[in-house]
Protein backbone atom coordinates (compact mmCIF):
# COMPACT_ATOMS: atom_id res chain seq x y z
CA UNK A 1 -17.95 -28.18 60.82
CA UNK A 2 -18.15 -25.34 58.38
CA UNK A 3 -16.98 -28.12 55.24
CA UNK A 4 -19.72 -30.42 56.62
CA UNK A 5 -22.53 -27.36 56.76
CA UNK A 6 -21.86 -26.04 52.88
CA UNK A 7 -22.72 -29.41 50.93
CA UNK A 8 -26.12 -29.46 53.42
CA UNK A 9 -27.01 -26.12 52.64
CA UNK A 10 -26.39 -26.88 48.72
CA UNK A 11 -29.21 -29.94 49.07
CA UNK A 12 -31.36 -28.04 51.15
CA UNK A 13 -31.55 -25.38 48.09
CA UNK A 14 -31.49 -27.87 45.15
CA UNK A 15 -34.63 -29.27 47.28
CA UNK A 16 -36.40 -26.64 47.85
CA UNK A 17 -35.98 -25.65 43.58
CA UNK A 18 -37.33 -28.67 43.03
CA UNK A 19 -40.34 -28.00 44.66
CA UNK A 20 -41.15 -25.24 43.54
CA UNK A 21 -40.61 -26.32 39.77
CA UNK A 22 -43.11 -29.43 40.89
CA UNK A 23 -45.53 -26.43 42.14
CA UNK A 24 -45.21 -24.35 39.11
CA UNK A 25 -46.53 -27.28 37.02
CA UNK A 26 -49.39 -28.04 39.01
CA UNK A 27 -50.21 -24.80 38.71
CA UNK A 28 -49.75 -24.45 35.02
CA UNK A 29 -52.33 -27.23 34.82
CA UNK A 30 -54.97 -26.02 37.23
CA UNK A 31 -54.97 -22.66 34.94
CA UNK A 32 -55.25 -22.80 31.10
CA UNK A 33 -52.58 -20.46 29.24
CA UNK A 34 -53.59 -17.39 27.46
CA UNK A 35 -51.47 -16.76 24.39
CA UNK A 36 -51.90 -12.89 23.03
CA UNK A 37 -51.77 -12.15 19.07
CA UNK A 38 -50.72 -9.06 17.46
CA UNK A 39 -54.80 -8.69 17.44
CA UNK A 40 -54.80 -9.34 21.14
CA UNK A 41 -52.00 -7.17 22.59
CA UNK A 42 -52.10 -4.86 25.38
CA UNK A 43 -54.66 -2.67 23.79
CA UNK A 44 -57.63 -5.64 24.53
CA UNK A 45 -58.48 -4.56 27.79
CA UNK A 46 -59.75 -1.29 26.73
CA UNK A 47 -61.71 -3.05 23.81
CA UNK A 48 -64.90 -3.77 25.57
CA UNK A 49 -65.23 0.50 26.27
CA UNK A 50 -65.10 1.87 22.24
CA UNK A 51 -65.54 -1.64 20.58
CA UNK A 52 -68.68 -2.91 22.05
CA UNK A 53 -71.39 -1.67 19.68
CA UNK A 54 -69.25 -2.92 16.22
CA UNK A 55 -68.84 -6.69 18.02
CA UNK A 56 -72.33 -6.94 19.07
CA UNK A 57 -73.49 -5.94 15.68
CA UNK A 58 -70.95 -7.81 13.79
CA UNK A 59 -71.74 -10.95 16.47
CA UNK A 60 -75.56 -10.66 14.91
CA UNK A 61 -74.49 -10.82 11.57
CA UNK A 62 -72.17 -14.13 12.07
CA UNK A 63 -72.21 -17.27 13.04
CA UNK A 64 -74.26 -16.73 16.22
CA UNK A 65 -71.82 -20.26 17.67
CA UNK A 66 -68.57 -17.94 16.80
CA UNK A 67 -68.34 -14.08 16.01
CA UNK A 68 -64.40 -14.30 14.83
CA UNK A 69 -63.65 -11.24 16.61
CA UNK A 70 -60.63 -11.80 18.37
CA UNK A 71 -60.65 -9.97 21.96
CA UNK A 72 -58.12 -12.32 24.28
CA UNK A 73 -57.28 -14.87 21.83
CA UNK A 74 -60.57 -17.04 22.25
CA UNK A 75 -61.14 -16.11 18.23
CA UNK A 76 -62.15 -18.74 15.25
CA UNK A 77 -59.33 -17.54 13.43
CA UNK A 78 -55.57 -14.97 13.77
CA UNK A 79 -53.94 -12.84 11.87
CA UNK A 80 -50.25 -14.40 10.11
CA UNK A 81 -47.59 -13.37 8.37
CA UNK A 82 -48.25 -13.86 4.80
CA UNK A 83 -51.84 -14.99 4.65
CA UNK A 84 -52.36 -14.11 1.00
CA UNK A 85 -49.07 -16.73 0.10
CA UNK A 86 -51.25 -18.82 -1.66
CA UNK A 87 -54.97 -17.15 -2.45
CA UNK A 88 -52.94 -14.58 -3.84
CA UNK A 89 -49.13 -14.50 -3.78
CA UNK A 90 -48.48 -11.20 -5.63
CA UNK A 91 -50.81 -9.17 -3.26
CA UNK A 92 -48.43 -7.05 -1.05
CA UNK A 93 -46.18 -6.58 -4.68
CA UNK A 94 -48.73 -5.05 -5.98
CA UNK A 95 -49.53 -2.63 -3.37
CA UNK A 96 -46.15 -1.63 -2.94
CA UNK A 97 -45.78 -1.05 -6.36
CA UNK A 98 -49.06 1.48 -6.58
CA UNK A 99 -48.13 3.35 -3.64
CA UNK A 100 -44.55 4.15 -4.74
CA UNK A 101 -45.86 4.79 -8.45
CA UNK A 102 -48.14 7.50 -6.72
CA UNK A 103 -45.55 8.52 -4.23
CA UNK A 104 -43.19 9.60 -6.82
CA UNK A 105 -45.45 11.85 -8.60
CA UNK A 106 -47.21 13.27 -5.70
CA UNK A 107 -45.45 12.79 -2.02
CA UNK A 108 -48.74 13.52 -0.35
CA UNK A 109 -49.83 10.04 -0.93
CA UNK A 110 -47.57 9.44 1.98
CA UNK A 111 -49.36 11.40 4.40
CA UNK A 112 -52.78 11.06 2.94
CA UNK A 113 -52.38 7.65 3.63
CA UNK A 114 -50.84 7.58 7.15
CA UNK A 115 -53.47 9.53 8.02
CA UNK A 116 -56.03 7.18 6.75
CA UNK A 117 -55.02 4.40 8.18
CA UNK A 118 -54.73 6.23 11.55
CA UNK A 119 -58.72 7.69 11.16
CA UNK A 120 -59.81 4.21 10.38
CA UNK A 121 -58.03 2.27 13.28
CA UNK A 122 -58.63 4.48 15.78
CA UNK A 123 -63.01 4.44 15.65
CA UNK A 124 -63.95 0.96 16.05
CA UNK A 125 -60.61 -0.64 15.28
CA UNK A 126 -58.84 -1.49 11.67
CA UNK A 127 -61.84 -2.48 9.43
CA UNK A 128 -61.99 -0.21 6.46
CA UNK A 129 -65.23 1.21 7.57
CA UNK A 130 -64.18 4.69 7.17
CA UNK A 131 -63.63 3.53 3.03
CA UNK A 132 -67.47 3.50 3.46
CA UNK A 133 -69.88 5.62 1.47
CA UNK A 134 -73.11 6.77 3.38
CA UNK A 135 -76.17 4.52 2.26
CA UNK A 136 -79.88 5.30 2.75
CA UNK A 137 -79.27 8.62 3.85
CA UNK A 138 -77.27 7.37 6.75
CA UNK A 139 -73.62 8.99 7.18
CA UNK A 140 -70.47 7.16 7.05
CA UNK A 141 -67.24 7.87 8.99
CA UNK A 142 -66.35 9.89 5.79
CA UNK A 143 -69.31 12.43 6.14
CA UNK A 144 -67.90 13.05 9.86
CA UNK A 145 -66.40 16.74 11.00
CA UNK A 146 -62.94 15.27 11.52
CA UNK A 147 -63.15 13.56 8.14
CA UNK A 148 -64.63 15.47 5.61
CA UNK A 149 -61.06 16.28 4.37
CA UNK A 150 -60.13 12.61 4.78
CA UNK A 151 -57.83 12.27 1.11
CA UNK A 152 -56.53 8.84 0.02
CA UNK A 153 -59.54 7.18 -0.78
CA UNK A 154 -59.03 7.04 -4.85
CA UNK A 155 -55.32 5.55 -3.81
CA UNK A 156 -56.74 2.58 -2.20
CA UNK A 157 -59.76 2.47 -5.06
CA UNK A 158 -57.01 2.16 -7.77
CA UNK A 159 -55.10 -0.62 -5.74
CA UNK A 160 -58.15 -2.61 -4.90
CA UNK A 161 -59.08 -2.35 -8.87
CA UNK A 162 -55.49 -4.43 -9.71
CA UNK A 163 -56.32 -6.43 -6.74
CA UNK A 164 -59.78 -7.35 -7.72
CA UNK A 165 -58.27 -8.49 -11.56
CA UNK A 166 -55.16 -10.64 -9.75
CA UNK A 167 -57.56 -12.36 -7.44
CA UNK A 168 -61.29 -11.06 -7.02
CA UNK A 169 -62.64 -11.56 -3.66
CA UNK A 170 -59.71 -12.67 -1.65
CA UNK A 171 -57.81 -9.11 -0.58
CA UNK A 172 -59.67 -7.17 1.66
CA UNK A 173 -59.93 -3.27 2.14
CA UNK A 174 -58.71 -3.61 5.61
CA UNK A 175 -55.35 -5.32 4.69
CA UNK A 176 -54.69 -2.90 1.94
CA UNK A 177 -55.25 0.36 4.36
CA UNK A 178 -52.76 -1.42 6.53
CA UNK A 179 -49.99 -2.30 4.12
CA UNK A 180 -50.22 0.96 1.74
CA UNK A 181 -50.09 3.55 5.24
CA UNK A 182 -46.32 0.80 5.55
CA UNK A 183 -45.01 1.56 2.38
CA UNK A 184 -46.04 4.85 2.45
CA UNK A 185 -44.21 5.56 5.52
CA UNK A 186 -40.46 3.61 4.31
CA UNK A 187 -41.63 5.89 1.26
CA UNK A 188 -40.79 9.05 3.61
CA UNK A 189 -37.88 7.80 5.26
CA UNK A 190 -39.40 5.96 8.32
CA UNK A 191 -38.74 2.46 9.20
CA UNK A 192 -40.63 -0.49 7.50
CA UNK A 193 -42.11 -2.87 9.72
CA UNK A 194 -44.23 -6.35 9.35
CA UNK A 195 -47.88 -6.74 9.33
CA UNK A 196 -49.77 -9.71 9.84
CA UNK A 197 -52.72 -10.15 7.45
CA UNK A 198 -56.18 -11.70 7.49
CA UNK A 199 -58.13 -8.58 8.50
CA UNK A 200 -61.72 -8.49 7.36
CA UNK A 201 -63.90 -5.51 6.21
CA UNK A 202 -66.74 -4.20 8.42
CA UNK A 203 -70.71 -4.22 7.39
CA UNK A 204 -71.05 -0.95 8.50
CA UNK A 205 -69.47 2.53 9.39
CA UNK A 206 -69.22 4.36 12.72
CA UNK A 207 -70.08 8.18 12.09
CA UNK A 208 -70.99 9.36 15.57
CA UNK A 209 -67.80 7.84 17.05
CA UNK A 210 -65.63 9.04 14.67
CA UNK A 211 -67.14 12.36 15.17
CA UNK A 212 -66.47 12.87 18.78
CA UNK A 213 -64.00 10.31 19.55
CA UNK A 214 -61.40 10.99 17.10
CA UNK A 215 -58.16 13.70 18.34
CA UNK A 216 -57.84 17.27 17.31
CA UNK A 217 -55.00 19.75 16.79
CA UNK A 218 -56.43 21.73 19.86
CA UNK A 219 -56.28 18.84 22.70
CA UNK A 220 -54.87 19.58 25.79
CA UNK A 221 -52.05 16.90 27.00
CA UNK A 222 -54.30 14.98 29.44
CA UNK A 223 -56.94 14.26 26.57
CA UNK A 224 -54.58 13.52 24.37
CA UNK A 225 -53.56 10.96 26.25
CA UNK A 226 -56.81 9.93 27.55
CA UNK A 227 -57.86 9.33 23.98
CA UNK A 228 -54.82 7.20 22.89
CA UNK A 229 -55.14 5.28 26.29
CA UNK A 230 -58.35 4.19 25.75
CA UNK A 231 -57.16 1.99 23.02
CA UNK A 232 -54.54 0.74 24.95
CA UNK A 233 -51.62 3.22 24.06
CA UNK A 234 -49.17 3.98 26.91
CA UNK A 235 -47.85 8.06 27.33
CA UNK A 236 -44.44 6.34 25.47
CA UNK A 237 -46.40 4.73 22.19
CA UNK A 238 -48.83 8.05 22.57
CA UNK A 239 -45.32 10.31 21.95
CA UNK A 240 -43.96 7.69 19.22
CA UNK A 241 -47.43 7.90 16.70
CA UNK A 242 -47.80 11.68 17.20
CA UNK A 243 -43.99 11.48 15.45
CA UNK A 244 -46.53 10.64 12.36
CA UNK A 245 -46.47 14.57 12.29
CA UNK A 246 -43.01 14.94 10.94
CA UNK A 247 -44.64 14.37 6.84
CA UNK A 248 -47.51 16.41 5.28
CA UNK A 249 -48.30 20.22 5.42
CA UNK A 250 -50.48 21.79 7.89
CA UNK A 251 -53.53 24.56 6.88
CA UNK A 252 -52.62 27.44 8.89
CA UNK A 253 -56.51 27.84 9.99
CA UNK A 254 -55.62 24.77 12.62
CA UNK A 255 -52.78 27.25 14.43
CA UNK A 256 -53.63 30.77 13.42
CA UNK A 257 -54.85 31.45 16.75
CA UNK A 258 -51.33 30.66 18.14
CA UNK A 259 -50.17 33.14 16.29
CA UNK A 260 -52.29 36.22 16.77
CA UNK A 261 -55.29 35.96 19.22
CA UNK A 262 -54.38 32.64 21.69
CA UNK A 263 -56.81 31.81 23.49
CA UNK A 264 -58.92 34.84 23.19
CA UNK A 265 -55.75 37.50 24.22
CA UNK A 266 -55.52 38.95 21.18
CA UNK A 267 -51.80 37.70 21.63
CA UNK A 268 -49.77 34.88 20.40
CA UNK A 269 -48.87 31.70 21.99
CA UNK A 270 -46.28 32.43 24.88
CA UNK A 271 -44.73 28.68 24.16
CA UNK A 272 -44.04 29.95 20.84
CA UNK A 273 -40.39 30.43 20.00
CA UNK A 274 -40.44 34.59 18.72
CA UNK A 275 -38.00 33.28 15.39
CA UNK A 276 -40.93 30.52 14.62
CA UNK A 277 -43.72 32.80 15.30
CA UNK A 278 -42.59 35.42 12.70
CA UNK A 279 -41.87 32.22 10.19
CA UNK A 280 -45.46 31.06 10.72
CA UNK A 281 -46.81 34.93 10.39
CA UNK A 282 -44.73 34.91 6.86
CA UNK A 283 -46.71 32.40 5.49
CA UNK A 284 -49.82 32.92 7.04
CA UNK A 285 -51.45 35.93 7.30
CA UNK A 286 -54.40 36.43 9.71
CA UNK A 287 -56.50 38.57 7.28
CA UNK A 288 -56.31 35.83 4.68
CA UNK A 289 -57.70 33.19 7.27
CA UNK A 290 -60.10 33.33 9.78
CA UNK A 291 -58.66 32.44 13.61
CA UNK A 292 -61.79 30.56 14.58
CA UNK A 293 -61.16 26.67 15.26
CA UNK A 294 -62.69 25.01 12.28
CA UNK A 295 -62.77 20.92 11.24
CA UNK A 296 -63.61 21.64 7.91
CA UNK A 297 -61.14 23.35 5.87
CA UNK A 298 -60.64 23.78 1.95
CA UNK A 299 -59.96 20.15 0.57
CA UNK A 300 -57.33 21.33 -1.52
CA UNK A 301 -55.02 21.57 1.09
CA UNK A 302 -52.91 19.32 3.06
CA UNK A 303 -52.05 18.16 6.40
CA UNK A 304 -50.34 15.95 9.08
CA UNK A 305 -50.88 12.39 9.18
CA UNK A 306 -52.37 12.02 12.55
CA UNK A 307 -54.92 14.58 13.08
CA UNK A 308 -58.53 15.55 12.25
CA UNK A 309 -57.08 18.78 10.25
CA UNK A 310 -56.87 18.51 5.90
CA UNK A 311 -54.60 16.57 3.68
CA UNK A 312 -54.25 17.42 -0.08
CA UNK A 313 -55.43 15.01 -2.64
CA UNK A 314 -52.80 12.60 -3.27
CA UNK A 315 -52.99 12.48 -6.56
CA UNK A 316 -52.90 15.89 -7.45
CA UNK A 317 -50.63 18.84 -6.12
CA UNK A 318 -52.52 20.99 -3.59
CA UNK A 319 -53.50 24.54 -4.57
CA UNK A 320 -51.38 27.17 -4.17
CA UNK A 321 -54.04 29.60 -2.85
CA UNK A 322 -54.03 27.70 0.40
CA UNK A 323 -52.03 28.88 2.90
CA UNK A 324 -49.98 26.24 4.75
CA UNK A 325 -46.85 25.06 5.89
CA UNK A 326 -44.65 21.65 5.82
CA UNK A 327 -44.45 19.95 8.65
CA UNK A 328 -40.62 19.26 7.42
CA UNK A 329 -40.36 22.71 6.96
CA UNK A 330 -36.62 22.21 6.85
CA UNK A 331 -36.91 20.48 3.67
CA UNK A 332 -37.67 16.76 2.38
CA UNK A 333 -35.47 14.28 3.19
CA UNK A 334 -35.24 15.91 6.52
CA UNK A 335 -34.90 12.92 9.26
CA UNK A 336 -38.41 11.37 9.65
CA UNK A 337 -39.05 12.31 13.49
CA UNK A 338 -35.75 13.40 14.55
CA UNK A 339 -36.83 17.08 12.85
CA UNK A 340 -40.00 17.12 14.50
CA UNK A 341 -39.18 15.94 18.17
CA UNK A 342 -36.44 18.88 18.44
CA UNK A 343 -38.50 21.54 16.93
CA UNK A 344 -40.79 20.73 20.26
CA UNK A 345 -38.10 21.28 22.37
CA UNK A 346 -37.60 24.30 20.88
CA UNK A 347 -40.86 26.02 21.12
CA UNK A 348 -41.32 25.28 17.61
CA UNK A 349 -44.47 22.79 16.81
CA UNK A 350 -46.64 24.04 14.97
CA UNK A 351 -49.80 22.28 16.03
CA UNK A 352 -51.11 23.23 19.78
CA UNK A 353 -51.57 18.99 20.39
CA UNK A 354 -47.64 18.69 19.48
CA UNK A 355 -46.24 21.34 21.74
CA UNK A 356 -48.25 19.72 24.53
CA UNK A 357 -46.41 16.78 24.51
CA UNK A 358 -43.58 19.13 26.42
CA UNK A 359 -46.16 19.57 29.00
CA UNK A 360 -45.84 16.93 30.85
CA UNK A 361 -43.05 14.99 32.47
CA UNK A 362 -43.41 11.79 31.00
CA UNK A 363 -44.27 13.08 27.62
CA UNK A 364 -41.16 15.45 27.58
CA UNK A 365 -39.16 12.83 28.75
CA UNK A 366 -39.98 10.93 25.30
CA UNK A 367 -39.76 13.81 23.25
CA UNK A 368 -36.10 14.62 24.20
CA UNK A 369 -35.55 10.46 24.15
CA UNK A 370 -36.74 10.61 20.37
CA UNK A 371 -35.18 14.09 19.55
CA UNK A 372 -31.38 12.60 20.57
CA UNK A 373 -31.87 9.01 18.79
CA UNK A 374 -33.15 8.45 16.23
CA UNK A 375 -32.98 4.83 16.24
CA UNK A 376 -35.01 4.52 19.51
CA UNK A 377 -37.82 6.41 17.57
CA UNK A 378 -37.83 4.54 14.62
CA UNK A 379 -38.07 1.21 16.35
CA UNK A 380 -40.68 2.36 18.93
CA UNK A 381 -42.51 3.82 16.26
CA UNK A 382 -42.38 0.48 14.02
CA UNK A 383 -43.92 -1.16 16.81
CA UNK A 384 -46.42 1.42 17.99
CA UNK A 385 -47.52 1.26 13.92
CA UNK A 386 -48.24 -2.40 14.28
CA UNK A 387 -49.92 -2.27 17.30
CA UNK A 388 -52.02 0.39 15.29
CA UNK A 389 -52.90 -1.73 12.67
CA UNK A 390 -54.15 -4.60 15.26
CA UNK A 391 -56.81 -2.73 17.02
CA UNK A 392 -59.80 -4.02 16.76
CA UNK A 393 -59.68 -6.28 13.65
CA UNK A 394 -62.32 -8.44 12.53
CA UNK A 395 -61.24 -12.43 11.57
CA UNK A 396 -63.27 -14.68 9.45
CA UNK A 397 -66.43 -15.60 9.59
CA UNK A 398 -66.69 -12.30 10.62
CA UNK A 399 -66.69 -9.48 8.70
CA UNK A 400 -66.87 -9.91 4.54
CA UNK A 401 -63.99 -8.92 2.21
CA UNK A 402 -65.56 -6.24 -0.19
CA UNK A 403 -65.66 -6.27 -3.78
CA UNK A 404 -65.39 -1.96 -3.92
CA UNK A 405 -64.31 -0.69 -0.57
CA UNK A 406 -66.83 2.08 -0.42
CA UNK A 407 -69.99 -0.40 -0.72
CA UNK A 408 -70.46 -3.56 1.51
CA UNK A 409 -71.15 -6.97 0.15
């Protein structure tokens, strides 16, 4: 009896697999298929919330049948690999090329870049409107608090100049913001990672958003993460981008009052490990800089990638009057992230938004994941960096590609 019952159980299953394989196609026909692109990725459902005003206004200056912005894949047009291969084959040469030429004279192109790119994508998604100059008495992103210190912009002028001779008209701002903040990272030792091209440039820039929307050195955890959800960034990716810290040299006004008078005690931080709080006293003294929270310090100074606080001009040293100190204040070459995930653990960031990221349990958990491999940073923070440069992009018809990224068309 029990040889007779196996082979009838083994029918009984093959028929009911059958079935439901027959079910699963009907239903795959009853329901069409939604395919996400890099510009569609888990960050779309929180594009309706901070990218409604730039689509509606972009939607009145397009074809009113198809606005070619590209919210779940129902788009006129998608990002690909290697979209300038034949309008202009030499494109991403050429911007690597700049970028290391300025790299190896100044290194703050690295983080004057990264920090660009970061400032742009994040207010109204990647579409070079913070490359915009105000017009009519009308601010740009540029004239903003958090970016008045913005530094980078003569970098990308200078690239878009060779681009403009190779093949006028065809590269736009948008693309080369993307692919210079790449090579500037590989420049500092972090991993290189592929972009998908076809961005378009944006009519018009986004100062009020930028203004309150964008992060500061002073955030809490739970805005922090508030602010990097809302474009779709999980606590994970939130921890991976913030490793963007680990290049560029902070202005000691944006943690001075860790050091002396936190929040209003006359006292320093308590996080703060005593060794590290007597380094950052050393090099910056509180009678030389006022303690008062400030989004507007002296542009000759530089700073961390992904923040609202100052980076030097890339193309020239910054001054040695302003206090400051490296974020890789171990010395270059220092392991991109691995340097500045430990110093966290060890009561040693130097920005108050950094050492939050210990704060919380899912957020520590990341930090001590990235602080023990390095490889699982570098490859989360690859992908976090192209899901960075997706937000929010604008496809043809949409959009224009400018002649000089400061003016439109």
């Amino acid at each position: 009896m029990d040889f007779m019952r196996k082979p009838s159980f083994l029918v009984f299953l093959m028929c009911v697999l059958i079935s439901l394989k027959k079910e699963n196609a009907e239903t795959k026909k009853s329901f069409p298929a939604i395919t996400l692109s890099p510009s569609n990725s888990a960050s779309s459902m929180s594009r309706p919330m901070f990218l409604s005003n730039k689509f509606k206004k972009q939607q009145e200056a397009s074809d009113s049948s198809s606005s070619g912005y590209d919210f779940y894949g129902d788009s006129s047009g998608s990002l690909e690999y290697d979209f300038y291969r034949e309008s202009c084959p030499e494109a991403e040469k050429i911007i690597r090329s700049r970028v290391q030429d300025l790299y190896y004279r100044h290194a703050d192109v690295a983080p004057s870049l990264l920090r660009l790119v970061f400032h742009d994508c994040f207010v109204e998604g990647c579409d070079a409107s913070v490359l915009l100059d105000a017009v009519d008495g009308v601010d740009g992103e540029k004239e903003s608090p958090p970016n008045e210190t913005l530094k980078g912009f003569d970098v990308i002028d200078i690239i878009k100049s060779e681009l403009e001779e190779a093949c006028p008209g065809i590269v736009s701002c948008a693309d080369i913001l993307v692919f210079a903040a790449r090579e500037s990272v590989a420049l500092a030792g972090g991993p290189f990672y592929p972009l998908e091209t076809g961005r378009r440039d944006s009519t018009m820039s986004f100062s009020e958003v930028a203004t309150y929307d964008l992060p500061t050195p002073y955030d809490i955890l739970p805005k922090t993460v508030a602010s990097f959800a809302l474009r779709g960034f999980n606590e994970r990716e939130t921890v991976s981008l913030l490793g963007a810290h680990s290049i560029g040299t902070i202005h000691c006004r944006f943690f001075l009052s860790r050091l002396y008078n936190f929040d209003g005690t006359d006292e320093p931080d308590p996080t703060l490990d005593i060794e590290f709080l007597n380094l950052l006293r050393s090099r910056c003294n509180n009678n030389h800089t006022s303690s008062s929270p400030s989004l507007s310090p002296s542009p000759s100074s530089s700073c961390p990638s992904l923040s609202p606080s100052c980076v030097g001009n890339p193309v020239s040293p910054p001054s040695p009057q302003v206090p400051g100190v490296e974020m890789d204040y171990e010395g270059k070459g220092s392991s991109f992230g691995t340097l500045y995930y430990r110093s966290l653990l060890q009561g040693r960031g130097i920005l108050y938004v950094d050492q939050q990221l210990t704060v919380g349990e899912e957020t520590e958990a990341w930090v001590r994941a990235y602080a023990s491999d390095a490889s699982l940073f570098r490859q989360d923070f690859a992908k976090a960096m192209m899901k960075l440069s997706n937000l929010g992009v604008l496809i043809a018809p949409a959009g224009q590609v400018r002649i000089s990224c400061s003016k439109t068309v």
